[in-house]
C-alpha atoms as a PDB file:
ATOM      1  CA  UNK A   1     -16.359 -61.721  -6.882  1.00  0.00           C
ATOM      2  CA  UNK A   2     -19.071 -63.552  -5.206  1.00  0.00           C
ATOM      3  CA  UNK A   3     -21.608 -65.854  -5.944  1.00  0.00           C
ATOM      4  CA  UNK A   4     -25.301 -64.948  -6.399  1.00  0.00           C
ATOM      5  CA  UNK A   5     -28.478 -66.720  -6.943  1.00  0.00           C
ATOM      6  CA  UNK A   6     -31.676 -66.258  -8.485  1.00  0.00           C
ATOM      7  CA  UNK A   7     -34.421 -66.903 -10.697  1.00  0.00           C
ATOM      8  CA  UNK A   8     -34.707 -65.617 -14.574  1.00  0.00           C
ATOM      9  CA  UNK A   9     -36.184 -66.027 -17.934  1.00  0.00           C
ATOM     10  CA  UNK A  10     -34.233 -66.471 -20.714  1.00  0.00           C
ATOM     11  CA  UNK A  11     -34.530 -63.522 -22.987  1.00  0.00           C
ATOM     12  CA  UNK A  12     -32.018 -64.276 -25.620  1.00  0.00           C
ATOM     13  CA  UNK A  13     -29.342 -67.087 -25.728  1.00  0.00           C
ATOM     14  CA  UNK A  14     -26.323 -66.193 -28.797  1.00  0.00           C
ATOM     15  CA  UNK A  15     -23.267 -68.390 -29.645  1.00  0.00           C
ATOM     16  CA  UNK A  16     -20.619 -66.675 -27.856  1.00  0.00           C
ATOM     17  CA  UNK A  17     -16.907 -68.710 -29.217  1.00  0.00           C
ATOM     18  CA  UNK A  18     -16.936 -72.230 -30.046  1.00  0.00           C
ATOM     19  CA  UNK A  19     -18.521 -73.912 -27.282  1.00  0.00           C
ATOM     20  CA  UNK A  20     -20.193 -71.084 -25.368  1.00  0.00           C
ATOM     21  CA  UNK A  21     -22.843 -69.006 -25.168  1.00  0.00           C
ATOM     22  CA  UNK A  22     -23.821 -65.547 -24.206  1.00  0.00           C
ATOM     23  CA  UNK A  23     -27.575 -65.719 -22.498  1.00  0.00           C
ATOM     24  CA  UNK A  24     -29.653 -62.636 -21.260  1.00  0.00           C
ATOM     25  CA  UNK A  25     -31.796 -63.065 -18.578  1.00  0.00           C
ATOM     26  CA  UNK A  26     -34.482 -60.714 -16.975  1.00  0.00           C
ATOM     27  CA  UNK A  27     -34.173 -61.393 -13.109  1.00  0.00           C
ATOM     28  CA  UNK A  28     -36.272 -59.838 -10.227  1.00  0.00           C
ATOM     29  CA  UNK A  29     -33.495 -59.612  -8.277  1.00  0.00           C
ATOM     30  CA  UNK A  30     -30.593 -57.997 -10.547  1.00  0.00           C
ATOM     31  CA  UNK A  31     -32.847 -57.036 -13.686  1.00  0.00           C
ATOM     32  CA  UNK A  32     -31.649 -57.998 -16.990  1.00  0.00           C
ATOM     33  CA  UNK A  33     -28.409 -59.527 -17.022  1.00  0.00           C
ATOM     34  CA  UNK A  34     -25.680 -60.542 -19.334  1.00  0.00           C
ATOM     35  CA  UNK A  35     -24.190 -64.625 -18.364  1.00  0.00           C
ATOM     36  CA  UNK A  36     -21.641 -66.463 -20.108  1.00  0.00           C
ATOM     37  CA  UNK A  37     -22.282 -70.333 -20.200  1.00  0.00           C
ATOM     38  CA  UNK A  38     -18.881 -71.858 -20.817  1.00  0.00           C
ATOM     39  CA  UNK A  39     -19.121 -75.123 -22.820  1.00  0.00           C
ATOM     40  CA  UNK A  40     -23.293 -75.335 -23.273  1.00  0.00           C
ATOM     41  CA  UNK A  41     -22.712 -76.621 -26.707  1.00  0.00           C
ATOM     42  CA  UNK A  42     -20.680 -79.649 -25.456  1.00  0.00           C
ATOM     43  CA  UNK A  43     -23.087 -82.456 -25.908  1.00  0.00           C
ATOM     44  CA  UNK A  44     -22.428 -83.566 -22.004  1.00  0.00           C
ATOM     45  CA  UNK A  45     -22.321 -80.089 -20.902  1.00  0.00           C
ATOM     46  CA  UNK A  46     -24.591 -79.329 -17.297  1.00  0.00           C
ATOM     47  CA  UNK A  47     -26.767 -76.723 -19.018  1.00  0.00           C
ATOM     48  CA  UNK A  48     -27.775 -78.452 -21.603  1.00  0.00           C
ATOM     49  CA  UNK A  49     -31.490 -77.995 -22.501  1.00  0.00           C
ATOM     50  CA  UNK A  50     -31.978 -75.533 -19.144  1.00  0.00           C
ATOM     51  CA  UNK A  51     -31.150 -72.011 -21.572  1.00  0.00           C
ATOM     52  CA  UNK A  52     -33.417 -71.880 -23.966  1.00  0.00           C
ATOM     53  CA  UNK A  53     -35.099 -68.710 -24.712  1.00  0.00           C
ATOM     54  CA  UNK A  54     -38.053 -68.741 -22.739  1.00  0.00           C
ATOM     55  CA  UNK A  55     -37.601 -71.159 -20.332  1.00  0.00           C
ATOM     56  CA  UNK A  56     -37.866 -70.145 -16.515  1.00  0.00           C
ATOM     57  CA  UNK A  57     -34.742 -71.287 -14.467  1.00  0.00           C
ATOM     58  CA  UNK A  58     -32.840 -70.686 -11.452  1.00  0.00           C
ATOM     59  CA  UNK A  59     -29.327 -69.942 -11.569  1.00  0.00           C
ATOM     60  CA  UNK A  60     -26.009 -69.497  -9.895  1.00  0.00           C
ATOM     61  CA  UNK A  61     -23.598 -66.781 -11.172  1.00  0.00           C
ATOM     62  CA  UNK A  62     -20.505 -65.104 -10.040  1.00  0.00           C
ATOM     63  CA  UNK A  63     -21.222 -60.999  -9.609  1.00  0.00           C
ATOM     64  CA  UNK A  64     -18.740 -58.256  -9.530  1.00  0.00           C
ATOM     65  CA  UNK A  65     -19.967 -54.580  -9.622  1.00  0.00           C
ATOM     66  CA  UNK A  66     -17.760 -53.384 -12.015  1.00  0.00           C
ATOM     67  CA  UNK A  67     -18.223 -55.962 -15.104  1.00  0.00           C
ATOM     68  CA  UNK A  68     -21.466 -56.348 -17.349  1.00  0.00           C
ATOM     69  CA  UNK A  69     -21.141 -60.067 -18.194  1.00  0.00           C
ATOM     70  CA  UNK A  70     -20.930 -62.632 -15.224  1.00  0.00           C
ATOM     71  CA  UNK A  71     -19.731 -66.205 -15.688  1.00  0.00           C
ATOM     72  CA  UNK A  72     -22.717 -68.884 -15.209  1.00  0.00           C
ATOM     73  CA  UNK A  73     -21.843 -71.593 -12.359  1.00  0.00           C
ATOM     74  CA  UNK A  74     -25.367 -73.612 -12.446  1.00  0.00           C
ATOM     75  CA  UNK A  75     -28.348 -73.542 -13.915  1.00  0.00           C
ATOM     76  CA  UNK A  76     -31.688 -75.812 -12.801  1.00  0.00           C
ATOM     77  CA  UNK A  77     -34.850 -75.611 -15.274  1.00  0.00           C
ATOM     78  CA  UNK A  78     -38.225 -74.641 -13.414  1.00  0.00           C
ATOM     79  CA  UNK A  79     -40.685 -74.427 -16.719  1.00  0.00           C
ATOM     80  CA  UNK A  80     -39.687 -74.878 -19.934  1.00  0.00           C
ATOM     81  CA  UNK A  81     -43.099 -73.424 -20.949  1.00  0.00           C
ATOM     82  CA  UNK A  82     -43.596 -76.374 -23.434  1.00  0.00           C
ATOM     83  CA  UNK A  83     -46.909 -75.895 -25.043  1.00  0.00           C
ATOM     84  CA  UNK A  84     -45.339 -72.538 -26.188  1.00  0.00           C
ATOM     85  CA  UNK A  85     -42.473 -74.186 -27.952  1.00  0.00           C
ATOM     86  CA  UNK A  86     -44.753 -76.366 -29.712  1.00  0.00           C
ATOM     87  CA  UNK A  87     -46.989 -74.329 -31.254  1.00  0.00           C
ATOM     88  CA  UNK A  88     -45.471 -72.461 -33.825  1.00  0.00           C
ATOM     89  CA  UNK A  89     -48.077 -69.290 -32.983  1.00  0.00           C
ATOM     90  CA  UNK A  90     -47.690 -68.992 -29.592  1.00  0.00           C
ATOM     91  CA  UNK A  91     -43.695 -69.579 -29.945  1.00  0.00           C
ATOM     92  CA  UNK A  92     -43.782 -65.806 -32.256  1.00  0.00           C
ATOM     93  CA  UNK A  93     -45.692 -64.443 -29.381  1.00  0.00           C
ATOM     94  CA  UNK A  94     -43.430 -65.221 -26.887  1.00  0.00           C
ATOM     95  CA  UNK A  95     -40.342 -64.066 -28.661  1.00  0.00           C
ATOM     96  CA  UNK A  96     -42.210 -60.917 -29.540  1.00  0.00           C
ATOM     97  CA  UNK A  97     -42.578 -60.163 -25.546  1.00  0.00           C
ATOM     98  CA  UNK A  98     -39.054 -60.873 -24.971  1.00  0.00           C
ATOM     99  CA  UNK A  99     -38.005 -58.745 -27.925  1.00  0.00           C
ATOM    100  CA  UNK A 100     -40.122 -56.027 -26.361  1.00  0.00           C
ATOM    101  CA  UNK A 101     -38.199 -56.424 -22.854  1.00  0.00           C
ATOM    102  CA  UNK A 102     -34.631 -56.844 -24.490  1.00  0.00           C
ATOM    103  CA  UNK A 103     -35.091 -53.472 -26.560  1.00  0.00           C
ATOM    104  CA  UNK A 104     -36.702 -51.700 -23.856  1.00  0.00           C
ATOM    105  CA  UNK A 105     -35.471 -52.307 -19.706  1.00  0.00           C
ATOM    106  CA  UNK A 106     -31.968 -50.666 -18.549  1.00  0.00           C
ATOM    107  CA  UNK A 107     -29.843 -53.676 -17.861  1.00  0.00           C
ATOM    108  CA  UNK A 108     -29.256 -54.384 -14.072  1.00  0.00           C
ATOM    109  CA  UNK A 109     -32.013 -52.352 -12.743  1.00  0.00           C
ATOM    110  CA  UNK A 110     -34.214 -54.627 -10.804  1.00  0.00           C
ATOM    111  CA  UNK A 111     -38.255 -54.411 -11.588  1.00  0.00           C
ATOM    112  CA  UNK A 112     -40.164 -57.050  -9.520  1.00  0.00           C
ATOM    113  CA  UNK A 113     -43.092 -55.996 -11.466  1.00  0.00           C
ATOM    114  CA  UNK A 114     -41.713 -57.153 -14.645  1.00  0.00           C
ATOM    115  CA  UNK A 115     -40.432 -60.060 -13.917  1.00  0.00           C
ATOM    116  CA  UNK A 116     -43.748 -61.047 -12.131  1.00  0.00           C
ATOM    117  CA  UNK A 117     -45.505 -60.040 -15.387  1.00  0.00           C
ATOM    118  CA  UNK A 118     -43.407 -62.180 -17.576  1.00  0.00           C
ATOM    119  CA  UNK A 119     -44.207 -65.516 -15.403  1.00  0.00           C
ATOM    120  CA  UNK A 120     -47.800 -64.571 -15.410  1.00  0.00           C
ATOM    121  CA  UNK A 121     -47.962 -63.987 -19.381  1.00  0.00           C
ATOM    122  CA  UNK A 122     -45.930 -66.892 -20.205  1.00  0.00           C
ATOM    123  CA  UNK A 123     -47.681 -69.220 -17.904  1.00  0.00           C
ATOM    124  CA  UNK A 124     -51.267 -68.214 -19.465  1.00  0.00           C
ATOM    125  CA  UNK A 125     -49.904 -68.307 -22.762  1.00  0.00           C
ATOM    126  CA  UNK A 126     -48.862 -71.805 -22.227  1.00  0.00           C
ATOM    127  CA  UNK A 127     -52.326 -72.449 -21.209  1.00  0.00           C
ATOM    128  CA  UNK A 128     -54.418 -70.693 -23.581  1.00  0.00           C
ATOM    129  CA  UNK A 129     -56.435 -72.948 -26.786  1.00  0.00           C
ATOM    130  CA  UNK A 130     -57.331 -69.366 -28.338  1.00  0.00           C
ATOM    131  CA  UNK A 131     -56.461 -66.119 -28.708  1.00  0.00           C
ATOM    132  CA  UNK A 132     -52.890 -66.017 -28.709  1.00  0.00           C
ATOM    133  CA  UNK A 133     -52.496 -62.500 -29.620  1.00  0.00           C
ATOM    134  CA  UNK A 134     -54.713 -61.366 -26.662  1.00  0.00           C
ATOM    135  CA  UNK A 135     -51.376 -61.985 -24.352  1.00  0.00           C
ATOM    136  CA  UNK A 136     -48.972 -59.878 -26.443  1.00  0.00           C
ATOM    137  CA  UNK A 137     -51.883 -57.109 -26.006  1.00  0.00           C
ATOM    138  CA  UNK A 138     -52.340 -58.047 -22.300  1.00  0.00           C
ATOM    139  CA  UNK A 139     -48.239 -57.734 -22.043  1.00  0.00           C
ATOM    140  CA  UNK A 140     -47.929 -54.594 -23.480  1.00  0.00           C
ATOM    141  CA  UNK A 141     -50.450 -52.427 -21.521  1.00  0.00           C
ATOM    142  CA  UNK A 142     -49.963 -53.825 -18.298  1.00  0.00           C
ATOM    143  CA  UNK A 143     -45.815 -53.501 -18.907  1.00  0.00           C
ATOM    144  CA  UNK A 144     -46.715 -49.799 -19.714  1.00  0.00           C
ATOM    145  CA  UNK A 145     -48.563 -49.205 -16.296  1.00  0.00           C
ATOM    146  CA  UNK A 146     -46.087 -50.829 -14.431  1.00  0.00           C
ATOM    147  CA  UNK A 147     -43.392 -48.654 -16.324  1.00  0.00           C
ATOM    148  CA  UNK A 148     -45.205 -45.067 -15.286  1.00  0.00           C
ATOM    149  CA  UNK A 149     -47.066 -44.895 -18.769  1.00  0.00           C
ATOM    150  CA  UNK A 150     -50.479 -45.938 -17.699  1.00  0.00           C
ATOM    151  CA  UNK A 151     -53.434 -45.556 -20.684  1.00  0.00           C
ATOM    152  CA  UNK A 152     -56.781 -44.901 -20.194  1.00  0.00           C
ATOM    153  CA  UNK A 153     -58.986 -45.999 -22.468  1.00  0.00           C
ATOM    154  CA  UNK A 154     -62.378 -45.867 -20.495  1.00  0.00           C
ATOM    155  CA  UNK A 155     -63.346 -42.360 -20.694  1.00  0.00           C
ATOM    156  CA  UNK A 156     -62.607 -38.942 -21.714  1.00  0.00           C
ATOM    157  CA  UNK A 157     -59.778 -37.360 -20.370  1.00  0.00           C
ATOM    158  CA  UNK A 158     -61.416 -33.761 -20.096  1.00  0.00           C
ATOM    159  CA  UNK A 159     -64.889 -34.424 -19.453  1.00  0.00           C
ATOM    160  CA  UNK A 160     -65.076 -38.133 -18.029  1.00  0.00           C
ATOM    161  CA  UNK A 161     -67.612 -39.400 -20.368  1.00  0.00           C
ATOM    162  CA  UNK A 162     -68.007 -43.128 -20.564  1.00  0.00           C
ATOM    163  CA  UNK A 163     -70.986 -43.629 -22.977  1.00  0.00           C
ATOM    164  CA  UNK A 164     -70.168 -44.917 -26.725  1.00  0.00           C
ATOM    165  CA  UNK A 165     -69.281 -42.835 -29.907  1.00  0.00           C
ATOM    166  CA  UNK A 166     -68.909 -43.987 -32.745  1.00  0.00           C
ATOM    167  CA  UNK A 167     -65.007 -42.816 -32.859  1.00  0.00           C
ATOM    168  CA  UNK A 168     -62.933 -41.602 -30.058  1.00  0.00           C
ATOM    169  CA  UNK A 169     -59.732 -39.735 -30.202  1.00  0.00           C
ATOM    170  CA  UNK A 170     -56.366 -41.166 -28.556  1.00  0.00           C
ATOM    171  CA  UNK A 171     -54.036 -38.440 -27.658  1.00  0.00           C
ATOM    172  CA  UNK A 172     -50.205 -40.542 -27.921  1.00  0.00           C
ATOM    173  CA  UNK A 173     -48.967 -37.845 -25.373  1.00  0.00           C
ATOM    174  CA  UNK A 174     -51.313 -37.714 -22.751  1.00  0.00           C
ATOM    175  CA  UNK A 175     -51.724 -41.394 -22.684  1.00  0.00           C
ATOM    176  CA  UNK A 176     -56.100 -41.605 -23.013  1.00  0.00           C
ATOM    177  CA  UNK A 177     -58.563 -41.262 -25.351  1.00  0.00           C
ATOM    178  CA  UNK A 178     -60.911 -38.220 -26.085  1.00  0.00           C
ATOM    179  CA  UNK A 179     -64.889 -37.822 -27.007  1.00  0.00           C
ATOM    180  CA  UNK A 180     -65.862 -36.165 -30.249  1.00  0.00           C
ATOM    181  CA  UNK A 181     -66.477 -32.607 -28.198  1.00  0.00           C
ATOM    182  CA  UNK A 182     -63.258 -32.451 -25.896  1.00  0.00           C
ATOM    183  CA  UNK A 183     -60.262 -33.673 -28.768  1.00  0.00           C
ATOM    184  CA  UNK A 184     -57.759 -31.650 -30.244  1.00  0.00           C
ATOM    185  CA  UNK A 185     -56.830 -33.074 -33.683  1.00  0.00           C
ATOM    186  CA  UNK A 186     -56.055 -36.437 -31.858  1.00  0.00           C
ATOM    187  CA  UNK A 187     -55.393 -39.896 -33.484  1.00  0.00           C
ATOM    188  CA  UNK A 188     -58.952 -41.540 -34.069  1.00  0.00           C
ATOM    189  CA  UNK A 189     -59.848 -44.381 -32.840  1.00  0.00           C
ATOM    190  CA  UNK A 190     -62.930 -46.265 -33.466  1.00  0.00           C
ATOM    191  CA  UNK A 191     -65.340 -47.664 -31.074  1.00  0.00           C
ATOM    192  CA  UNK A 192     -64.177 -51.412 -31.367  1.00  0.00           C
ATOM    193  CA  UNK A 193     -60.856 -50.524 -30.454  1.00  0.00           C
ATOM    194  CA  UNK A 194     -61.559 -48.280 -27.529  1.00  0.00           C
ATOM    195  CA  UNK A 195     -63.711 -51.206 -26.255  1.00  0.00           C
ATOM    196  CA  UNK A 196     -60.832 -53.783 -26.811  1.00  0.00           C
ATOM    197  CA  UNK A 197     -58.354 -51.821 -25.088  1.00  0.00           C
ATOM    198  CA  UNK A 198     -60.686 -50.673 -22.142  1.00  0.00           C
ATOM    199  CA  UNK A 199     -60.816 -54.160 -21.842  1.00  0.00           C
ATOM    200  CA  UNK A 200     -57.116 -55.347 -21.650  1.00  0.00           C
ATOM    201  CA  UNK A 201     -56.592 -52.270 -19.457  1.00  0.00           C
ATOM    202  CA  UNK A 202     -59.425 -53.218 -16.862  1.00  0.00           C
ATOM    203  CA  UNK A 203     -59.834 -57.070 -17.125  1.00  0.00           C
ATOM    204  CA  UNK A 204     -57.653 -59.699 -14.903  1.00  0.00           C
ATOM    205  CA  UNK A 205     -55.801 -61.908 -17.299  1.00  0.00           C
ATOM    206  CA  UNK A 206     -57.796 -64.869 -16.911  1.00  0.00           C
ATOM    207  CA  UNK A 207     -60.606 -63.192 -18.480  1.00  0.00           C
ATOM    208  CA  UNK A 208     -58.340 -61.845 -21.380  1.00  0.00           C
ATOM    209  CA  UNK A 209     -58.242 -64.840 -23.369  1.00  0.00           C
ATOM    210  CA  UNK A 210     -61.890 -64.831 -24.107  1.00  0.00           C
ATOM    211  CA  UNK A 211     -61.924 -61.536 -26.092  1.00  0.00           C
ATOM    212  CA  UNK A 212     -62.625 -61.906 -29.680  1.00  0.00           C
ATOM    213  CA  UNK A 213     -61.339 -59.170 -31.388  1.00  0.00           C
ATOM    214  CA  UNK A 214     -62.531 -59.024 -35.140  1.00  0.00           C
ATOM    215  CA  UNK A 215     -59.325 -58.949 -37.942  1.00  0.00           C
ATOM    216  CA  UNK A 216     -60.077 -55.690 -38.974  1.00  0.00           C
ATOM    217  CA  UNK A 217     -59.266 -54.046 -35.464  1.00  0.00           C
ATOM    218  CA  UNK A 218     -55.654 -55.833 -35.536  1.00  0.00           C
ATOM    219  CA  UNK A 219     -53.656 -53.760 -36.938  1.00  0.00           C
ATOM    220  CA  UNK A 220     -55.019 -50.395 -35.815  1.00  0.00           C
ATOM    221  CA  UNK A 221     -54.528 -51.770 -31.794  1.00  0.00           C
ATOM    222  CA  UNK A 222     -50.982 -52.727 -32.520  1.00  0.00           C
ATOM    223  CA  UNK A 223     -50.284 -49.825 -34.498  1.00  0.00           C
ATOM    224  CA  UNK A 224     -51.237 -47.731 -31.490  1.00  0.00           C
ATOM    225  CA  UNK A 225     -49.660 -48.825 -28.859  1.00  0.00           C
ATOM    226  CA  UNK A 226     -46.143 -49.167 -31.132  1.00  0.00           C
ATOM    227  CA  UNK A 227     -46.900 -45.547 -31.832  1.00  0.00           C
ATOM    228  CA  UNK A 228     -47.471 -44.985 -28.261  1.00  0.00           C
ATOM    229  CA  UNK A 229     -44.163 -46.382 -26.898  1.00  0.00           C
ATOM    230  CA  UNK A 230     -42.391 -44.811 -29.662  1.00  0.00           C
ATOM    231  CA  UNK A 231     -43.387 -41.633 -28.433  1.00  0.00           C
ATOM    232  CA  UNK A 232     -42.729 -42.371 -24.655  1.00  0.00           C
ATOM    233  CA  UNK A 233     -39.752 -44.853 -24.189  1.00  0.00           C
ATOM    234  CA  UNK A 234     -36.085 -43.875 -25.361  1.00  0.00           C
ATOM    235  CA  UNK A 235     -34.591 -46.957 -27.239  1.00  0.00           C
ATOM    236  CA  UNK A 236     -38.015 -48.359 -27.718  1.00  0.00           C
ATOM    237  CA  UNK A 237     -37.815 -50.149 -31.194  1.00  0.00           C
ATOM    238  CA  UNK A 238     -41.070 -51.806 -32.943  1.00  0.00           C
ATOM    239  CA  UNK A 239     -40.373 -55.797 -32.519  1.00  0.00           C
ATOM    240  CA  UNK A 240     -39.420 -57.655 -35.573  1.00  0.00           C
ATOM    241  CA  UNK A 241     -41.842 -60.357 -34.599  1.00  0.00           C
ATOM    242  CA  UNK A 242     -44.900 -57.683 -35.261  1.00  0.00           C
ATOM    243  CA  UNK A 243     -45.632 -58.535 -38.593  1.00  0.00           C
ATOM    244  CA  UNK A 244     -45.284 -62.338 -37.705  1.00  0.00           C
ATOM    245  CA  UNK A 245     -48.255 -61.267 -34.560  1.00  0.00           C
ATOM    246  CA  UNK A 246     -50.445 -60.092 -36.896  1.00  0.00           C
ATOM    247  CA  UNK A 247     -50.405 -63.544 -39.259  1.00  0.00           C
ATOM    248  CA  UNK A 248     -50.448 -65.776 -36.633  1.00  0.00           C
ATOM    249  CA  UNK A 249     -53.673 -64.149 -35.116  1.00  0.00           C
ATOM    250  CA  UNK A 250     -54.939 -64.258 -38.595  1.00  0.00           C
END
């Protein structure tokens, strides 16, 4: 058994006996991982305020191959993401995203991609005045490129044609959208949302917060890309927080 360390975010922290808890935590290093924190809900306990969902830490654990829940030994807080857990809005919308990684990544398979994406949604979603929803969105496409199930939603995927119709066609599993000429009794789409989600798909994420996208197209977009992963990733289960999205944007 030897000691490891790295960096996480806390996915999900659960009562685990009277004084414990059990705490996942999506690492770059080890992937998602299982900790026990012995005593955390001793009012002098060491870890006390540093495992909150959400919060970015690093952390000291004690790793053996054969075992799928490792004993915590310290635990330091790096961001607490605090604007998040103040606003009631963006607090759903970061839940949702861990949701989404909790029912969806292979536990102890590392992704340096994912973790990376994490820090950068969380951080901007700490930032952000507006727009909240626009980083679940953001999350969700860029965690299915980064996954192998990239989306194209800037042209045709037969003919390549970029110009606007007034409804495209998204095909769930070939991953892109079609023109009115080249589909084959595919999911429509209207224009709004293709140009949304040609957006998200194309823009850097500093730009992301500035797209307004009109209530109507809300549910369709979210509807999509649950439809999407349904289709594509074994396990994949829609996040109870969806519903919850949708309000808060409202």
């Amino acid at each position: 058994m030897g000691l490891r360390e790295t960096e996480g975010i806390v996915l999900k922290s659960t009562d685990y006996r009277d004084t414990s808890r059990n705490i996942r935590v999506q690492t770059p290093d080890f992937g998602r991982i299982s900790l026990i924190a012995k005593g955390v809900r001793k009012p002098k306990s060491k870890f006390s305020g540093n495992l909150e969902e959400l919060n970015y830490i690093s952390i000291a654990f004690y790793y053996k191959e054969d075992k799928d829940l490792f004993l915590l030994s310290q635990s330091d807080l790096l961001n607490s993401y605090r604007y998040i857990k103040e606003d009631f809005n963006k607090l759903v919308i970061g839940l949702a995203i861990s949701e989404l990684v909790l029912r969806t990544e292979i536990s102890r398979e590392s992704n340096v991609p994912l973790f990376n994406l994490l820090l950068l949604v969380l951080k901007k979603l700490n930032e952000v005045k507006k727009n909240y929803l626009n980083m679940y969105i953001y999350f969700v496409i860029t965690f299915l490129k980064i996954n192998g199930y990239q989306i194209d939603f800037s042209k045709c995927l037969t003919c390549g044609k970029t110009e606007t119709e007034s409804r495209w066609y998204f095909s769930i599993k070939n991953g892109g959208i079609y023109c009115s000429s080249c589909h084959r009794n595919n999911l429509i789409i209207n224009a709004g949302m293709q140009k949304y989600l040609s957006k998200f798909s194309l823009w850097k994420i500093d730009r992301i917060p500035n797209v307004s996208i009109v209530k109507q197209e809300i549910r369709g977009i979210l509807n999509l890309l649950d439809k999407y992963m349904s289709y594509h990733i074994d396990g994949y289960k829609e996040p109870k927080s969806l519903e919850y999205l949708v309000k808060s944007y409202e």
